[in-house]
Protein backbone atom coordinates (compact mmCIF):
# COMPACT_ATOMS: atom_id res chain seq x y z
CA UNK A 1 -28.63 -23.34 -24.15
CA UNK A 2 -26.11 -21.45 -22.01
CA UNK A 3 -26.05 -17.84 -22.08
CA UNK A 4 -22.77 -15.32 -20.59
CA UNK A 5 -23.63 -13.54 -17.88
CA UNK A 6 -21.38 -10.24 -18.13
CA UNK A 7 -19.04 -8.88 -15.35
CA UNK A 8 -20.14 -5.31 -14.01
CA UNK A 9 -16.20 -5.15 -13.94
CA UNK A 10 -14.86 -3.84 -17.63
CA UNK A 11 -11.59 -6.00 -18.48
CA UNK A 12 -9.65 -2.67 -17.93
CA UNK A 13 -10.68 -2.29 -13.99
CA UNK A 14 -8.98 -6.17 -13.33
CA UNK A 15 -6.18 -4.54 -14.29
CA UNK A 16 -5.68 -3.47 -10.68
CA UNK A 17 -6.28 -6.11 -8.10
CA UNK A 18 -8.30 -5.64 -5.14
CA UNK A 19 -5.52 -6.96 -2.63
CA UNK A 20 -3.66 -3.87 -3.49
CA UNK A 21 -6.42 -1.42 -3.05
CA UNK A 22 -7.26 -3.15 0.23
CA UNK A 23 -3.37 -3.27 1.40
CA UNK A 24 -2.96 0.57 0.61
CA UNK A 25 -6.59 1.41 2.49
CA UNK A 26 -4.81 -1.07 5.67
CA UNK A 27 -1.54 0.85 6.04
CA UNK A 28 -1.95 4.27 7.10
CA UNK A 29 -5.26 2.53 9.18
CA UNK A 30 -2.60 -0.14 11.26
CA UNK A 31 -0.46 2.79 11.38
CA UNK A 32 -2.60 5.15 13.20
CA UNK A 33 -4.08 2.72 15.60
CA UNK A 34 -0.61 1.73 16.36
CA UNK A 35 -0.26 -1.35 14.90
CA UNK A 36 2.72 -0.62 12.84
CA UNK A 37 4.68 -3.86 12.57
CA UNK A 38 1.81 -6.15 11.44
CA UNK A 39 1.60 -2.95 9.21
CA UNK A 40 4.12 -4.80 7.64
CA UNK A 41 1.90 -7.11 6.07
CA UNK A 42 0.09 -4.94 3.49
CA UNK A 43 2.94 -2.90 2.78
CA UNK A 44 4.33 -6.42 1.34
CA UNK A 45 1.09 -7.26 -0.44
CA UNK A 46 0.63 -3.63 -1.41
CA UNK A 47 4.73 -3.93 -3.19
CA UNK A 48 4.28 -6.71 -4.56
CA UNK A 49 0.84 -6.69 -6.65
CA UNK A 50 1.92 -3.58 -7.68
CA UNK A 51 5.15 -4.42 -9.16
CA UNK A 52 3.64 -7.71 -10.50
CA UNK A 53 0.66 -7.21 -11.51
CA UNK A 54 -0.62 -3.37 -11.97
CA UNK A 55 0.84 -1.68 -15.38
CA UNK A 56 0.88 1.88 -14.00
CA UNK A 57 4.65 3.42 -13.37
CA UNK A 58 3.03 5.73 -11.25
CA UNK A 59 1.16 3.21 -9.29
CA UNK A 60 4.71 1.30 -8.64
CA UNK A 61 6.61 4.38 -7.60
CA UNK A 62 3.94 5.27 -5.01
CA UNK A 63 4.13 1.67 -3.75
CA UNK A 64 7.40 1.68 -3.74
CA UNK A 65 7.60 5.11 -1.64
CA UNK A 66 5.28 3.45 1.30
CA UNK A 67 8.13 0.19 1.38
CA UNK A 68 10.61 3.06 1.70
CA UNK A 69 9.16 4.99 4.45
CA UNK A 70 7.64 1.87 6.52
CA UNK A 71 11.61 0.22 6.10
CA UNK A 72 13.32 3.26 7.15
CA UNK A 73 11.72 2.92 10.95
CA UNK A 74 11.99 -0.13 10.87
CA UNK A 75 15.34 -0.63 10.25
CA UNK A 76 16.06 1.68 12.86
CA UNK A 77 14.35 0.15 15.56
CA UNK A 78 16.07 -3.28 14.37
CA UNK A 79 19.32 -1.64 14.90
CA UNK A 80 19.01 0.28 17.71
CA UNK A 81 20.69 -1.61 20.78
CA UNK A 82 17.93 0.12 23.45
CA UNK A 83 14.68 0.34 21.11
CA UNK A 84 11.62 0.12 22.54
CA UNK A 85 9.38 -3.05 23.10
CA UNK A 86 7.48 -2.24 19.81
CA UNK A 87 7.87 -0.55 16.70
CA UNK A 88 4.55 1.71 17.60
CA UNK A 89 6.36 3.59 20.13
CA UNK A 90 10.07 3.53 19.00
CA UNK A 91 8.66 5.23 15.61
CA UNK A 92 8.80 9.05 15.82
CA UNK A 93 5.52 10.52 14.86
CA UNK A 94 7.03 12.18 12.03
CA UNK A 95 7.24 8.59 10.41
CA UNK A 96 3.89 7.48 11.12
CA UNK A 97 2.75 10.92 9.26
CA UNK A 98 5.18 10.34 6.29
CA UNK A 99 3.96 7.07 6.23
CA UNK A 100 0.22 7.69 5.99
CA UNK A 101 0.91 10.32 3.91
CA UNK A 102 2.81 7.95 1.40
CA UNK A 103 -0.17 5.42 1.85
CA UNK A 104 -2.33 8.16 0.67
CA UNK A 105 -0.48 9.15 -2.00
CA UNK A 106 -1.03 5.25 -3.07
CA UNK A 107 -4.63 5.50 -2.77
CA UNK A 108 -4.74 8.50 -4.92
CA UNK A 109 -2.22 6.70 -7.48
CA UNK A 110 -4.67 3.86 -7.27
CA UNK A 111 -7.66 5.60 -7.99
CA UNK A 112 -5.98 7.79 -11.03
CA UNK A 113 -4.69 4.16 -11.86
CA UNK A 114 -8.46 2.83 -12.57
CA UNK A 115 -10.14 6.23 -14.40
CA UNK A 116 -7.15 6.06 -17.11
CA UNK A 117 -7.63 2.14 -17.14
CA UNK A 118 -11.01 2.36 -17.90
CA UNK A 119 -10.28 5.06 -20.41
CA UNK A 120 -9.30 2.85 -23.01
């Protein structure tokens, strides 16, 4: 006879998937050892899962925030005829701080996210 063998994970804390908590913890971490345009990556993966699979509005918005800020550089160094060789040092230091700041906004989001998850 087969017993279940519960998860130590309540059906409310799969609510949030890991990729996204890792992706938010990766972005201000690429950003600050100047890796910014493979930072690109989790920002993606960070969007994404949040706007397809986490039910939090707030968790979204924050998400949504760190595509903002990472684009904005970006977008400028795409466009600027004499940009540097990398993204890392065209980006003024004011948007690697707005961008970890963003990132830990997410984080925070994130976390709030899973207590009121778990809540119910």
């Amino acid at each position: 006879m087969a017993t279940a063998v519960e998860s130590p994970l309540t059906e409310a804390g799969r609510r949030i998937p890991l990729p996204v908590t890792v992706s938010a913890w990766a972005v201000p971490v690429m950003i600050a050892g100047q890796f910014a345009l493979i930072a690109g990556i989790p920002v993606v993966i960070a969007l994404i899962g949040a706007l397809r699979s986490v039910p939090d509005r707030a968790v979204r918005g924050a998400a949504a925030v760190v595509a903002a800020t990472f684009a904005t550089p970006l977008l400028v160094w795409l466009t600027r005829p004499d940009g540097a060789q990398s993204l890392s040092k065209d980006m003024h230091p004011v948007f690697a701080g707005l961008m970890i700041a963003a990132s830990a906004g997410l984080i925070v989001t994130l976390r709030g996210a899973r207590g009121r998850l778990a809540a119910r």
